[in-house]
C-alpha atoms as a PDB file:
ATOM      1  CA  UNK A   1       0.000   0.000   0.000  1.00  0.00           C
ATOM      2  CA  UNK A   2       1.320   3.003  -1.259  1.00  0.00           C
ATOM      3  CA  UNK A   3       1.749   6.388   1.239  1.00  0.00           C
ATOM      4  CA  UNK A   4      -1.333   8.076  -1.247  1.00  0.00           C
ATOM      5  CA  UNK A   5      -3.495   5.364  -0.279  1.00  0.00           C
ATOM      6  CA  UNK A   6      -2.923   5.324   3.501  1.00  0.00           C
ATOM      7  CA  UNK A   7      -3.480   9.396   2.820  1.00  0.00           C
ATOM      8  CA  UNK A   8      -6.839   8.969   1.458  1.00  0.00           C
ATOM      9  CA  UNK A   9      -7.100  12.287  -0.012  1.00  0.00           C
ATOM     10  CA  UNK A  10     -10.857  13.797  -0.404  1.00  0.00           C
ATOM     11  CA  UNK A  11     -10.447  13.881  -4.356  1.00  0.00           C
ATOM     12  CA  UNK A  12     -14.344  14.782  -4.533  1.00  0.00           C
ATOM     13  CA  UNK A  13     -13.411  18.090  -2.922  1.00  0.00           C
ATOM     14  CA  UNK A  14      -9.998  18.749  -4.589  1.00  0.00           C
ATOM     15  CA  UNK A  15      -9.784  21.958  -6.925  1.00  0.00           C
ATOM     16  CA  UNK A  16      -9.036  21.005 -10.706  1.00  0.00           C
ATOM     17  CA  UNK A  17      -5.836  22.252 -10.429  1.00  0.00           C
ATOM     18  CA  UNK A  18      -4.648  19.798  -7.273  1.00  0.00           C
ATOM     19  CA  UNK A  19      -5.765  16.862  -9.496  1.00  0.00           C
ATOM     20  CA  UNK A  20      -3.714  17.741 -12.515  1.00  0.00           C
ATOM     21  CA  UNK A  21      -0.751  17.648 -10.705  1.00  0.00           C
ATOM     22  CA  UNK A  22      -1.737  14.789  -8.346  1.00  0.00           C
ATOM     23  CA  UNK A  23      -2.498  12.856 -11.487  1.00  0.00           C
ATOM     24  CA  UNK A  24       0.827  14.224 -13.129  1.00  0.00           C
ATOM     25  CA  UNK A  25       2.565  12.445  -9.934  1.00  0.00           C
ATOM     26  CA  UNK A  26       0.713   8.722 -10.804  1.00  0.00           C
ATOM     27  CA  UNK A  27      -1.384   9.409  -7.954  1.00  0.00           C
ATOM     28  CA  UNK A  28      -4.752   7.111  -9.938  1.00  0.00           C
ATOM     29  CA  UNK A  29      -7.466   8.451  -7.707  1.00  0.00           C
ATOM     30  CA  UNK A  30      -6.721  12.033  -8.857  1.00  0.00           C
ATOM     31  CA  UNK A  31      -7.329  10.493 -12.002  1.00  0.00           C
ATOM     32  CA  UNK A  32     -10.320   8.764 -11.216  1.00  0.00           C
ATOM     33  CA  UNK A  33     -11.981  11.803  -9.902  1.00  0.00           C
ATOM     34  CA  UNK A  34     -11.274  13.699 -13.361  1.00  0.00           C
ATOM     35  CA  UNK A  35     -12.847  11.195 -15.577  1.00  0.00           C
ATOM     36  CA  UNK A  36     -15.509  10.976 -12.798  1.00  0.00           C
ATOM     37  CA  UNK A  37     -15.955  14.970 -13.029  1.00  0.00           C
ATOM     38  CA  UNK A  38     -15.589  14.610 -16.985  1.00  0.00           C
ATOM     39  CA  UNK A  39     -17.209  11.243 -18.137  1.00  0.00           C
ATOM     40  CA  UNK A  40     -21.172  13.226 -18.676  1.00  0.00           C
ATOM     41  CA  UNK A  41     -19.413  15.723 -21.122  1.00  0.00           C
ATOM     42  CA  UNK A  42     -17.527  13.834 -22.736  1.00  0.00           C
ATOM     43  CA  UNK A  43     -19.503  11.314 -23.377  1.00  0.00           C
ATOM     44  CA  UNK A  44     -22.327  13.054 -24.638  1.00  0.00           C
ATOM     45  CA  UNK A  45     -19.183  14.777 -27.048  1.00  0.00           C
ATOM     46  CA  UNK A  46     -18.397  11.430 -28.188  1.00  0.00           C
ATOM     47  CA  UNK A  47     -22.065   9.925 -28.776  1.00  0.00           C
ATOM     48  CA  UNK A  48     -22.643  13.243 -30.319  1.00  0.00           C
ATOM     49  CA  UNK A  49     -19.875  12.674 -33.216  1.00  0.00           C
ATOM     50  CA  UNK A  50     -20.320   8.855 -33.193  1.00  0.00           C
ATOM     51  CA  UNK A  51     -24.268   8.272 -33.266  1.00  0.00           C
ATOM     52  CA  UNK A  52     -23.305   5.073 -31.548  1.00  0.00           C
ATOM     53  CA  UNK A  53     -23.496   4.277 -27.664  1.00  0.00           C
ATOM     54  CA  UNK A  54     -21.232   1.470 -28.114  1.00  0.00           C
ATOM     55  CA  UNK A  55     -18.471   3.416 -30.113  1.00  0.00           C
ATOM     56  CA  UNK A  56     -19.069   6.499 -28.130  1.00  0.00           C
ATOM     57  CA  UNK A  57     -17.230   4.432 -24.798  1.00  0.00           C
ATOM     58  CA  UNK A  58     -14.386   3.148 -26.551  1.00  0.00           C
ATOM     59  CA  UNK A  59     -13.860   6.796 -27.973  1.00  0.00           C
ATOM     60  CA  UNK A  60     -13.807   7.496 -24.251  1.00  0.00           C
ATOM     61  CA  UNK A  61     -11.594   5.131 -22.718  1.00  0.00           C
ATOM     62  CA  UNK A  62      -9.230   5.404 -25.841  1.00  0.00           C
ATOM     63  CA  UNK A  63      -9.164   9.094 -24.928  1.00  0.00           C
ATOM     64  CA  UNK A  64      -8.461   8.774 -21.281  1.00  0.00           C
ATOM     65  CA  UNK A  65      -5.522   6.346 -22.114  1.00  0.00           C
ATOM     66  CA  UNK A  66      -4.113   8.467 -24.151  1.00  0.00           C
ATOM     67  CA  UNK A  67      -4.539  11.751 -21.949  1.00  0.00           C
ATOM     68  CA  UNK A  68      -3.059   9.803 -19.041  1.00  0.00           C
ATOM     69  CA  UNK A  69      -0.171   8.906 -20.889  1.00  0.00           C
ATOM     70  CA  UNK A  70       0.466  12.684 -22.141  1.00  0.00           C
ATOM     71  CA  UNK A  71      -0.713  14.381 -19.374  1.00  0.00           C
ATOM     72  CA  UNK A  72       2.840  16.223 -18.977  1.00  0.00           C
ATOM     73  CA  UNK A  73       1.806  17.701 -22.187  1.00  0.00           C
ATOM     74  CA  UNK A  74      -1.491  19.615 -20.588  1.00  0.00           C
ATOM     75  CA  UNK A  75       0.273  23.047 -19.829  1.00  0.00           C
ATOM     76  CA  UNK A  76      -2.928  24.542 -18.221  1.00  0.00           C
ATOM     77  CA  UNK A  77      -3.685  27.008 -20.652  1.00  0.00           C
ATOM     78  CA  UNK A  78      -7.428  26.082 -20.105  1.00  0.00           C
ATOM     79  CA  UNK A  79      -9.408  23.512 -18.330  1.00  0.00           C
ATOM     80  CA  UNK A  80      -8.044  20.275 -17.974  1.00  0.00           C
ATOM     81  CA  UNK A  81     -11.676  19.307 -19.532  1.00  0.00           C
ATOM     82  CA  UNK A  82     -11.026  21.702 -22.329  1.00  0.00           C
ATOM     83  CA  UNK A  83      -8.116  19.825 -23.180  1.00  0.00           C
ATOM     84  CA  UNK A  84      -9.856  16.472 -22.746  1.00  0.00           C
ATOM     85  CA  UNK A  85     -12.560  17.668 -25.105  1.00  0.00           C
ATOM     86  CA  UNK A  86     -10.497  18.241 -27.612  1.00  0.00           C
ATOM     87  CA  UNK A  87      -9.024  14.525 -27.589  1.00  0.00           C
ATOM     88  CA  UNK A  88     -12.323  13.222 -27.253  1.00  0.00           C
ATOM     89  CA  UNK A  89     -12.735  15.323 -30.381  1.00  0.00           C
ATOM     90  CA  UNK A  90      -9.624  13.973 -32.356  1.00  0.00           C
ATOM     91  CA  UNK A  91     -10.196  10.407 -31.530  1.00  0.00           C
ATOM     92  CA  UNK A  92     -13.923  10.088 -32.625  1.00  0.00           C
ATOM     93  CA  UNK A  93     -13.101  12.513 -35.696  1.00  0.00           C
ATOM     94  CA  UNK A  94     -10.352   9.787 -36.192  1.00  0.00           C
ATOM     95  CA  UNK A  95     -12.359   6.815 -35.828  1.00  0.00           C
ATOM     96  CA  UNK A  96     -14.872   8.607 -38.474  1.00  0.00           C
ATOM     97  CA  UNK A  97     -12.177   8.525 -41.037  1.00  0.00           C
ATOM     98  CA  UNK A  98     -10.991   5.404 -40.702  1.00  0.00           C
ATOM     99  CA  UNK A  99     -14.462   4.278 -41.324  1.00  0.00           C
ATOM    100  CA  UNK A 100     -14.695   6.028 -44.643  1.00  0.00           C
ATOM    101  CA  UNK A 101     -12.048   5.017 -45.652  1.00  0.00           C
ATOM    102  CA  UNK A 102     -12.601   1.686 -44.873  1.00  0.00           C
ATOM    103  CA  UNK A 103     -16.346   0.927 -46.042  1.00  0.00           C
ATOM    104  CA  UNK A 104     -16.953   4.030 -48.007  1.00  0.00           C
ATOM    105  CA  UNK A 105     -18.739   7.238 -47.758  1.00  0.00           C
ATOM    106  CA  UNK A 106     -21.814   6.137 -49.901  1.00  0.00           C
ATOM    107  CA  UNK A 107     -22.166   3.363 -46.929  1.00  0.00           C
ATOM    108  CA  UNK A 108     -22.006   5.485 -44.029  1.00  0.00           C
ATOM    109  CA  UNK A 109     -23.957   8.196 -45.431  1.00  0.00           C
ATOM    110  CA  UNK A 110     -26.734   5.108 -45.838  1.00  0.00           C
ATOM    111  CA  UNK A 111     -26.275   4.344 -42.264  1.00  0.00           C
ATOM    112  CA  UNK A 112     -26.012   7.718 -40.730  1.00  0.00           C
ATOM    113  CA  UNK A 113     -29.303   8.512 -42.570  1.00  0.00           C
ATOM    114  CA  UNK A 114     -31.032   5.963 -41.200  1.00  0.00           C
ATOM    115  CA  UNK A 115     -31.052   7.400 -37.776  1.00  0.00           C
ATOM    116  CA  UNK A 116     -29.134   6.475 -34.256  1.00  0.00           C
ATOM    117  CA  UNK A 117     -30.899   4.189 -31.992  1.00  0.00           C
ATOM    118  CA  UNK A 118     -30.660   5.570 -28.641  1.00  0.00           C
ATOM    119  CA  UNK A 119     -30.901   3.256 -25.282  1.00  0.00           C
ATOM    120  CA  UNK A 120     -31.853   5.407 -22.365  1.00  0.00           C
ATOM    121  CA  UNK A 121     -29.980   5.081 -19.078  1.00  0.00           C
ATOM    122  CA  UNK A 122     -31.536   5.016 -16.021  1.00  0.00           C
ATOM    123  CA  UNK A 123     -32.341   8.496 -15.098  1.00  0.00           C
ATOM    124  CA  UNK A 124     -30.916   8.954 -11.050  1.00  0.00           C
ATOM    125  CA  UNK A 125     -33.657  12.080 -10.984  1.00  0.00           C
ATOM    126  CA  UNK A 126     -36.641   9.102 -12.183  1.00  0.00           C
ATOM    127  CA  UNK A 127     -39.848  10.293 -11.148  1.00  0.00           C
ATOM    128  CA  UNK A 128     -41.957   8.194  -8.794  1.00  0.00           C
ATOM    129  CA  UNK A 129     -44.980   7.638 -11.138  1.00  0.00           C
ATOM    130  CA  UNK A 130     -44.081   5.565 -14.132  1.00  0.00           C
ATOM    131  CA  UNK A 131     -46.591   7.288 -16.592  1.00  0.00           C
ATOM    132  CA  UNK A 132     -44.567  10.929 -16.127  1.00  0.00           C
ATOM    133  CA  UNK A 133     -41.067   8.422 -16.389  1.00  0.00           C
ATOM    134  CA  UNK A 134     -42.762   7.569 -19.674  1.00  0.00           C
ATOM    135  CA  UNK A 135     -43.281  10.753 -21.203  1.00  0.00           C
ATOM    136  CA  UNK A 136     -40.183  12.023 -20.190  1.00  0.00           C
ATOM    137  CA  UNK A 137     -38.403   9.255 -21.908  1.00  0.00           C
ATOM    138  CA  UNK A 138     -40.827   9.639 -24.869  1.00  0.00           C
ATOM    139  CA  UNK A 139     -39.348  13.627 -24.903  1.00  0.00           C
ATOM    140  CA  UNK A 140     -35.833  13.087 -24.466  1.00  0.00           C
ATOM    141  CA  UNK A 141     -36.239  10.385 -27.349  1.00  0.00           C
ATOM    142  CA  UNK A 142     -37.710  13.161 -29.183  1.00  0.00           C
ATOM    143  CA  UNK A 143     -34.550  15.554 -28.619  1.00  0.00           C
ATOM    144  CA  UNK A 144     -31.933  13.027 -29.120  1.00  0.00           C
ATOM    145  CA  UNK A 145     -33.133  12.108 -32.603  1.00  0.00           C
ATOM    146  CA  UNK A 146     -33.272  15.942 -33.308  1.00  0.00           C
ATOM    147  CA  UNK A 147     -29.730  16.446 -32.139  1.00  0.00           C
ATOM    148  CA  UNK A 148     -28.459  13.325 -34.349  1.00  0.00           C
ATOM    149  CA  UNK A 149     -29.937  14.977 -36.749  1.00  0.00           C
ATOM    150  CA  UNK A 150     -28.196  18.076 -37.070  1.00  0.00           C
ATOM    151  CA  UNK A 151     -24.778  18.355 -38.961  1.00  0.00           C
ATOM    152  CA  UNK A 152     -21.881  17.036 -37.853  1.00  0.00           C
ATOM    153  CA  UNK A 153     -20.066  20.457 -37.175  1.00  0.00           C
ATOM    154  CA  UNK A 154     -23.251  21.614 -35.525  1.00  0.00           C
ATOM    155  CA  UNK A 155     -24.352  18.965 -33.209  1.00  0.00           C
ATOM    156  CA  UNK A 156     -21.081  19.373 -31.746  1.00  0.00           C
ATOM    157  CA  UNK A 157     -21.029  22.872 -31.208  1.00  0.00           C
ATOM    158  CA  UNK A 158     -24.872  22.070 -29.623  1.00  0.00           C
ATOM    159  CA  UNK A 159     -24.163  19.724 -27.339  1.00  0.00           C
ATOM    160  CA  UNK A 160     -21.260  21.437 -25.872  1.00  0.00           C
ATOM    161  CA  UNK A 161     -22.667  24.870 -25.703  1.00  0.00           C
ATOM    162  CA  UNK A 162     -26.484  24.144 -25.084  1.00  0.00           C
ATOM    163  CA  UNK A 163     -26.371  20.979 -23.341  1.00  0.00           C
ATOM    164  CA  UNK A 164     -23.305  21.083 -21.164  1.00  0.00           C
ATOM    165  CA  UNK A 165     -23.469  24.803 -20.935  1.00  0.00           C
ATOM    166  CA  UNK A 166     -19.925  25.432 -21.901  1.00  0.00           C
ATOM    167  CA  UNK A 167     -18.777  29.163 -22.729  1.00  0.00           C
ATOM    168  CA  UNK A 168     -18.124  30.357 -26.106  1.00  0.00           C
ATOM    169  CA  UNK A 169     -14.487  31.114 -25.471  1.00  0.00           C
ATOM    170  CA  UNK A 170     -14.712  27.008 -24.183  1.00  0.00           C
ATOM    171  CA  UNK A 171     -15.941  25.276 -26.816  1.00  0.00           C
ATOM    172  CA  UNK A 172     -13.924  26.962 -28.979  1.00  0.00           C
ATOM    173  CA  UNK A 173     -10.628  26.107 -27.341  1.00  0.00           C
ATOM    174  CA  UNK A 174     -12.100  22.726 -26.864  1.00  0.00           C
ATOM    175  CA  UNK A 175     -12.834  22.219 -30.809  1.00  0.00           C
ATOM    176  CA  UNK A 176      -9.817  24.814 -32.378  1.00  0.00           C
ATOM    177  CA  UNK A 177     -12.307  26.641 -34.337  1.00  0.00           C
ATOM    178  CA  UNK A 178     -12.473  30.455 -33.557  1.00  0.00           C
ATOM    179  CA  UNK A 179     -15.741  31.983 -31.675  1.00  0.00           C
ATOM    180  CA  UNK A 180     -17.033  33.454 -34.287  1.00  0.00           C
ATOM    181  CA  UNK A 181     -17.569  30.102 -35.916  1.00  0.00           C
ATOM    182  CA  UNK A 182     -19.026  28.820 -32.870  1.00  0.00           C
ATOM    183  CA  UNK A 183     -21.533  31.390 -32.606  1.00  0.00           C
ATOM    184  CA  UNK A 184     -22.649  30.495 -36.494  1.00  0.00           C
ATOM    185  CA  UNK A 185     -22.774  27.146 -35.780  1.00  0.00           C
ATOM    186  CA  UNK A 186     -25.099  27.384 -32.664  1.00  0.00           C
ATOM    187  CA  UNK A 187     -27.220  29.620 -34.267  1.00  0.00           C
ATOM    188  CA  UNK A 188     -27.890  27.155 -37.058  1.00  0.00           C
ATOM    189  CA  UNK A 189     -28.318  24.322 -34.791  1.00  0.00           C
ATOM    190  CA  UNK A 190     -30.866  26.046 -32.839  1.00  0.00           C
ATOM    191  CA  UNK A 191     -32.590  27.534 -36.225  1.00  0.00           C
ATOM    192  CA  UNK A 192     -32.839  23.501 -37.167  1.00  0.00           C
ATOM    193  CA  UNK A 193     -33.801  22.478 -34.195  1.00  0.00           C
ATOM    194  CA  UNK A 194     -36.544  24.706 -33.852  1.00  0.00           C
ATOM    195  CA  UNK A 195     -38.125  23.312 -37.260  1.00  0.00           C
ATOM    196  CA  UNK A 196     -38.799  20.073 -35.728  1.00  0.00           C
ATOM    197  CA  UNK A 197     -38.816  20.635 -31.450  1.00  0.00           C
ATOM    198  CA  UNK A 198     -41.298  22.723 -29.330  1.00  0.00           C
ATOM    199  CA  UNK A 199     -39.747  25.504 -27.136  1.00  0.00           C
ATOM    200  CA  UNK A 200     -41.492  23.316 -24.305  1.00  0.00           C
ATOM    201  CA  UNK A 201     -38.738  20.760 -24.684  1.00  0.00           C
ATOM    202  CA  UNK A 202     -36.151  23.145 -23.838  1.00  0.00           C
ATOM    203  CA  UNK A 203     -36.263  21.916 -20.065  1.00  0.00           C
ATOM    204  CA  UNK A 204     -35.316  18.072 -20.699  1.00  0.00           C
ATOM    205  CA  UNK A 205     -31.840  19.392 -22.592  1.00  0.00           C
ATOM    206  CA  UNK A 206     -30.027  18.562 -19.805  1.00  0.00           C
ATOM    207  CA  UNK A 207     -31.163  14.795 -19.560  1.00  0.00           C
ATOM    208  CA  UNK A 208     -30.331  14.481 -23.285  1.00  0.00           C
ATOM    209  CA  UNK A 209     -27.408  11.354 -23.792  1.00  0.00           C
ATOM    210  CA  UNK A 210     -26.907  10.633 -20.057  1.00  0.00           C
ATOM    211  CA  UNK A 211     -24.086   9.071 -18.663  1.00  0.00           C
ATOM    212  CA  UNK A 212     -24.806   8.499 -14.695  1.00  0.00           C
ATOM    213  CA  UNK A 213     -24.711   5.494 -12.311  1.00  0.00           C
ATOM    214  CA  UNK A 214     -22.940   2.183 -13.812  1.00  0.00           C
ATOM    215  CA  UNK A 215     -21.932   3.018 -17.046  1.00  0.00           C
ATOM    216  CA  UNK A 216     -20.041   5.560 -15.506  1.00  0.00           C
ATOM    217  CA  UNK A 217     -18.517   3.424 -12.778  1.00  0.00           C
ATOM    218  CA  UNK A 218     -17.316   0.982 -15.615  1.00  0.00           C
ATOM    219  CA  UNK A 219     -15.703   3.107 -17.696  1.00  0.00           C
ATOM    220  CA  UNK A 220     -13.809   5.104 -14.872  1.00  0.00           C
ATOM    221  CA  UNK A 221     -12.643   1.227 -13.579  1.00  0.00           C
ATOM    222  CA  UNK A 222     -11.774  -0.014 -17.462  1.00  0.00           C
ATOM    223  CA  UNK A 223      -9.567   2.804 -17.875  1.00  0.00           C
ATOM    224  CA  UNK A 224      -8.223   2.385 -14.895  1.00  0.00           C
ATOM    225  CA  UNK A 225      -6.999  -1.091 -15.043  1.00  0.00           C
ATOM    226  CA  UNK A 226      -5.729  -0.338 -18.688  1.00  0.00           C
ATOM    227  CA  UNK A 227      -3.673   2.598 -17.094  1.00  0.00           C
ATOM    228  CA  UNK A 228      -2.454  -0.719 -14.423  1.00  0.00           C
ATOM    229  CA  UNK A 229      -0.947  -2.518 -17.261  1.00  0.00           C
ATOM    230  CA  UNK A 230       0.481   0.279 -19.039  1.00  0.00           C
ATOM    231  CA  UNK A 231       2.692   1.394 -16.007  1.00  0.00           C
ATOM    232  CA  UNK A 232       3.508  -2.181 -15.382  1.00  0.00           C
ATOM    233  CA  UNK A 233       4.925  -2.663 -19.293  1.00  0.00           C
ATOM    234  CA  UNK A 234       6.690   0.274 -18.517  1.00  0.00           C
ATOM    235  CA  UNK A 235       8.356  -0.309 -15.012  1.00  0.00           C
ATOM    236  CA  UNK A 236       9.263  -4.233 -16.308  1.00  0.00           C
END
């Protein structure tokens, strides 16, 4: 047992700031609690470019690996989530061309046109009466379709600023594209969105492509004992 773990540090109540640089020094429950603060955001990045549940988690733990192993390259410029986003970003962009280039675009095009099937998650705020769990479900089934289908550059843009509430200057950072083109690119996104969603729905946004409870949980742990075997390679 390592001196950290006899510590225990409260990583729940660290600043972002002691994590980095807990994390920076190995310490794996600073990590945990960054993926843990950054797993709903991310996520709903990744299932956002992706379409795909499935593909949207090993976007996410390929993008934690690889953050954890260049984490001395984060110089703090901007949130440590910024910087995640934007290898979120560059892996599921990745994975995108790979695809095309693998199958074709004709083929994806068929598929992406056809619609993403969404599986909800279990909802931790889950109303007590089943018919108002219904409809709520029924709604946020509603919005996700609407958000897949927006553009590509816009959905993006959507689900960062609209959905996770991030600042201009943020998403920006988080997707290299300058503020002006975020601004655009919201504006169509809402313009689209409004030609198929009632203003009513604005309310549910934030329920849109959860990622709460288990799923969570798993993720943070697969990473985790990937990062295990990684530092082992390297130490034998």
């Amino acid at each position: 047992m390592s001196a950290h773990d006899v510590a225990r540090p409260h990583y729940a109540n660290m600043a972002e700031s002691d994590l980095v640089r807990r994390a920076r020094a190995g310490e794996r429950g600073a990590f945990r609690a960054i993926m843990q603060r950054g797993n709903q955001r991310l996520f709903r990045v990744a299932r956002g470019i992706m379409r795909d549940e499935s593909e949207a988690e090993d976007v996410l733990q390929e993008a934690y690996v690889r953050a954890f192993a260049g984490l001395a390259q984060f110089r703090g410029d901007a949130s440590i989530f910024t910087w995640l986003t934007r290898i979120v970003v560059n892996e599921a962009n990745g994975r995108l061309r790979k695809r095309r280039n693998e199958v074709g675009l004709e083929e994806v095009e068929a598929v992406q046109n056809m619609g993403a099937h969404v599986i909800m998650f279990p909802n931790a705020d889950a109303s007590a009466n089943p018919e108002e769990d219904v409809a709520r479900k029924q709604v946020r089934s509603v919005i996700e379709r609407a958000v897949d289908e927006l553009p590509d550059d816009f959905r993006t843009v959507f689900i960062l600023r609209d959905i996770e509430d991030c600042s201009i200057a943020e998403t920006a950072a988080a997707l290299d594209i300058r503020e002006e083109t975020v601004k655009t690119r919201l504006h169509r996104a809402r313009r689209q969105l409004r030609a198929a969603l009632s203003t009513s729905f604005a309310a549910t946004l934030g329920d849109v492509f959860p990622f709460l409870g288990p799923r969570c949980e798993r993720i943070t742990d697969a990473v985790l004992a990937r990062l295990v075997d990684l530092t082992d390679d390297g130490a034998a």
